[in-house]
C-alpha atoms as a PDB file:
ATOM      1  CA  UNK A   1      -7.141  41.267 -75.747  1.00  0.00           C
ATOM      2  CA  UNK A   2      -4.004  39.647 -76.799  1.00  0.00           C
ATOM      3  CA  UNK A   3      -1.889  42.046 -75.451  1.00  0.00           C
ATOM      4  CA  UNK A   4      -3.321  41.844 -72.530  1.00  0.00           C
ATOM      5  CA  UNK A   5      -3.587  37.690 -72.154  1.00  0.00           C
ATOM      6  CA  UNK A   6       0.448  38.351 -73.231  1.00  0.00           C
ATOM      7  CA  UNK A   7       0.931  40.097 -70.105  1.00  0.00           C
ATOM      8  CA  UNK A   8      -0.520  37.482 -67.905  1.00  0.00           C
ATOM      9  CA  UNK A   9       0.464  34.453 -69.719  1.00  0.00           C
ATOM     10  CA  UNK A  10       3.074  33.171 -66.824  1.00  0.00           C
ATOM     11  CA  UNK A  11       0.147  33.916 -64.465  1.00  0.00           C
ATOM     12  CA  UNK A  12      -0.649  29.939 -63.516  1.00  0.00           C
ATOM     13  CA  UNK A  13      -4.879  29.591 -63.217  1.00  0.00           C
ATOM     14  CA  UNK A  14      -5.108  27.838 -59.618  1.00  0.00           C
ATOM     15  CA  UNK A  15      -8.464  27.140 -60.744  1.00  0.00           C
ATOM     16  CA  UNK A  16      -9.514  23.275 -61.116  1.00  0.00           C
ATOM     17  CA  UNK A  17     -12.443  21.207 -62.522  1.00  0.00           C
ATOM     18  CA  UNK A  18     -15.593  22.979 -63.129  1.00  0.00           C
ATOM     19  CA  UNK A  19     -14.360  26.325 -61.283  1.00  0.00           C
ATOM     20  CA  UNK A  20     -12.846  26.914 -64.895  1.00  0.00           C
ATOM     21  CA  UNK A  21     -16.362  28.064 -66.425  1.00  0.00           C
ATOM     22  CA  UNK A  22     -14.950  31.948 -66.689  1.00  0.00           C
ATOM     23  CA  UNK A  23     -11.897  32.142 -69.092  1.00  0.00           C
ATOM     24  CA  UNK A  24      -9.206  33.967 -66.175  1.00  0.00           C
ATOM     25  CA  UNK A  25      -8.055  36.234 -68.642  1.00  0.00           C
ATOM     26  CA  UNK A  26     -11.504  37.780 -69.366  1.00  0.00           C
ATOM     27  CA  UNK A  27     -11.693  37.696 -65.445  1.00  0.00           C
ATOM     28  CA  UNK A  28      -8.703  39.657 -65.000  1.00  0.00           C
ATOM     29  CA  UNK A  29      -9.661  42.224 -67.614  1.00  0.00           C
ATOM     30  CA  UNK A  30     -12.832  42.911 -66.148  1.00  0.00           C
ATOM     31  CA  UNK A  31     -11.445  44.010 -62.936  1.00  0.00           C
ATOM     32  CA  UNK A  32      -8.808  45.669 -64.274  1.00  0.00           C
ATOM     33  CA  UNK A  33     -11.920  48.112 -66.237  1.00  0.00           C
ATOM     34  CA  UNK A  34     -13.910  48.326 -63.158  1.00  0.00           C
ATOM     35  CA  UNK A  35     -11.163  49.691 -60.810  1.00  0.00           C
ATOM     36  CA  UNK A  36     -10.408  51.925 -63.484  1.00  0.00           C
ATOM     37  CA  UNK A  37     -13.889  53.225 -63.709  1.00  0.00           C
ATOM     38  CA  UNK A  38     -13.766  53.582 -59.406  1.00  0.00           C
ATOM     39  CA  UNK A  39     -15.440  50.158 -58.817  1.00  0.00           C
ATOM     40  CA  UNK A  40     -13.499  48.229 -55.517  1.00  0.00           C
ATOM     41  CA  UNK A  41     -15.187  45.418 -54.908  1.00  0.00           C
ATOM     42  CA  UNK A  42     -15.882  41.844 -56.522  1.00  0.00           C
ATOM     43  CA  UNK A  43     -19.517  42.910 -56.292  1.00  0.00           C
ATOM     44  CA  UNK A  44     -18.786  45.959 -58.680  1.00  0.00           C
ATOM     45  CA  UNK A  45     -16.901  43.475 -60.773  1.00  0.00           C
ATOM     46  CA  UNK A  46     -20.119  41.238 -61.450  1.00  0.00           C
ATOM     47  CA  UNK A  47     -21.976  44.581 -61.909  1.00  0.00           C
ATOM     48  CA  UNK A  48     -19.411  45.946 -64.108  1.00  0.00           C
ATOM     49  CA  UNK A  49     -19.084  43.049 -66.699  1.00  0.00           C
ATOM     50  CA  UNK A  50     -23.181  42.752 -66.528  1.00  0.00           C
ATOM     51  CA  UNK A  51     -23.748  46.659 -67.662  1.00  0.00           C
ATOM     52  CA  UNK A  52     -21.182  46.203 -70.069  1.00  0.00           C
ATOM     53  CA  UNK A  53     -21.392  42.814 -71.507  1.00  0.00           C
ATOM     54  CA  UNK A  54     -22.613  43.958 -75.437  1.00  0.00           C
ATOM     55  CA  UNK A  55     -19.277  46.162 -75.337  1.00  0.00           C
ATOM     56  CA  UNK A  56     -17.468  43.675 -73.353  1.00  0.00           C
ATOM     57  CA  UNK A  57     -18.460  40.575 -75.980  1.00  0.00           C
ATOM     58  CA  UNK A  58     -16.672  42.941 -78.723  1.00  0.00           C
ATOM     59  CA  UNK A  59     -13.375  42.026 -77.424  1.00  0.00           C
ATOM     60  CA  UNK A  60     -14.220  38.896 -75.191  1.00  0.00           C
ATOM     61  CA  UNK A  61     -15.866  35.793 -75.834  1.00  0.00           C
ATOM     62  CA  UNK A  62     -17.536  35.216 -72.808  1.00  0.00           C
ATOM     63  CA  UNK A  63     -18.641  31.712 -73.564  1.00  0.00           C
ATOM     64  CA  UNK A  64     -20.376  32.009 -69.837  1.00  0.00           C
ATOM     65  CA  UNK A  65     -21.566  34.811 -69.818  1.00  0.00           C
ATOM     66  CA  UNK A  66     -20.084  37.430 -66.545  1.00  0.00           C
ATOM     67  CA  UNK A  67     -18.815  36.111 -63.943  1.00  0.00           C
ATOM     68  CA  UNK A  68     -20.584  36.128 -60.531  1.00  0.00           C
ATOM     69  CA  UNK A  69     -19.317  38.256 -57.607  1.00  0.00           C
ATOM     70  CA  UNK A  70     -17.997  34.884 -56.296  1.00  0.00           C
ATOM     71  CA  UNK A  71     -16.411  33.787 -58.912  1.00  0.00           C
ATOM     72  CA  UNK A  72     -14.320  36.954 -58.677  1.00  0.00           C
ATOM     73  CA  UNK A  73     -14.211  36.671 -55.037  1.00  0.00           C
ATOM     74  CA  UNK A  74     -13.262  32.566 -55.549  1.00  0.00           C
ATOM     75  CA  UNK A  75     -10.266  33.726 -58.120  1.00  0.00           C
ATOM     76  CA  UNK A  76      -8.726  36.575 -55.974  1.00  0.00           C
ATOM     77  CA  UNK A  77      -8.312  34.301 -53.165  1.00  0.00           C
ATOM     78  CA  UNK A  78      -6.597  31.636 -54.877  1.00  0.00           C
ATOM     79  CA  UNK A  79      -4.469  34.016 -57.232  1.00  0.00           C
ATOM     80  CA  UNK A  80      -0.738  33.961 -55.263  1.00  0.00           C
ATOM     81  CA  UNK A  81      -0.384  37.614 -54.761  1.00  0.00           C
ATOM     82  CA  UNK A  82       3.641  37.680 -55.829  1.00  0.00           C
END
């Protein structure tokens, strides 16, 4: 996970206030895996990081739990795509 938090760590959160709940690293990661494993959507995302939250919590903290489909959704809209 460090590696990959590395990678991102210029990446500014445009998140504010409570819309912070879901670390955006662990976010990030988790859509990374499901597009990898043929999953498109932020509805796959949600179901991704729900099936595999016990392997998912061996690298991640996921104080929250998964993220929601909108909370993916919410992120990729605000994320500047450059």
């Amino acid at each position: 996970m460090d590696a990959f938090t590395k990678i991102f760590e210029s990446l500014d959160d445009p998140r504010t206030g409570n819309a912070k709940q879901h670390d955006l690293n662990e976010i990030l990661l988790i859509a990374l895996c499901t597009v990898l494993s043929g999953g498109e959507t932020c509805a796959d995302m949600a179901l991704f990081g729900k099936a595999k939250a016990p392997f998912l919590k061996t690298f991640m903290i996921l104080e929250n739990g998964t993220p929601s489909h909108d909370t993916f959704s919410r992120v990729f809209r605000l994320l500047a795509p450059d």
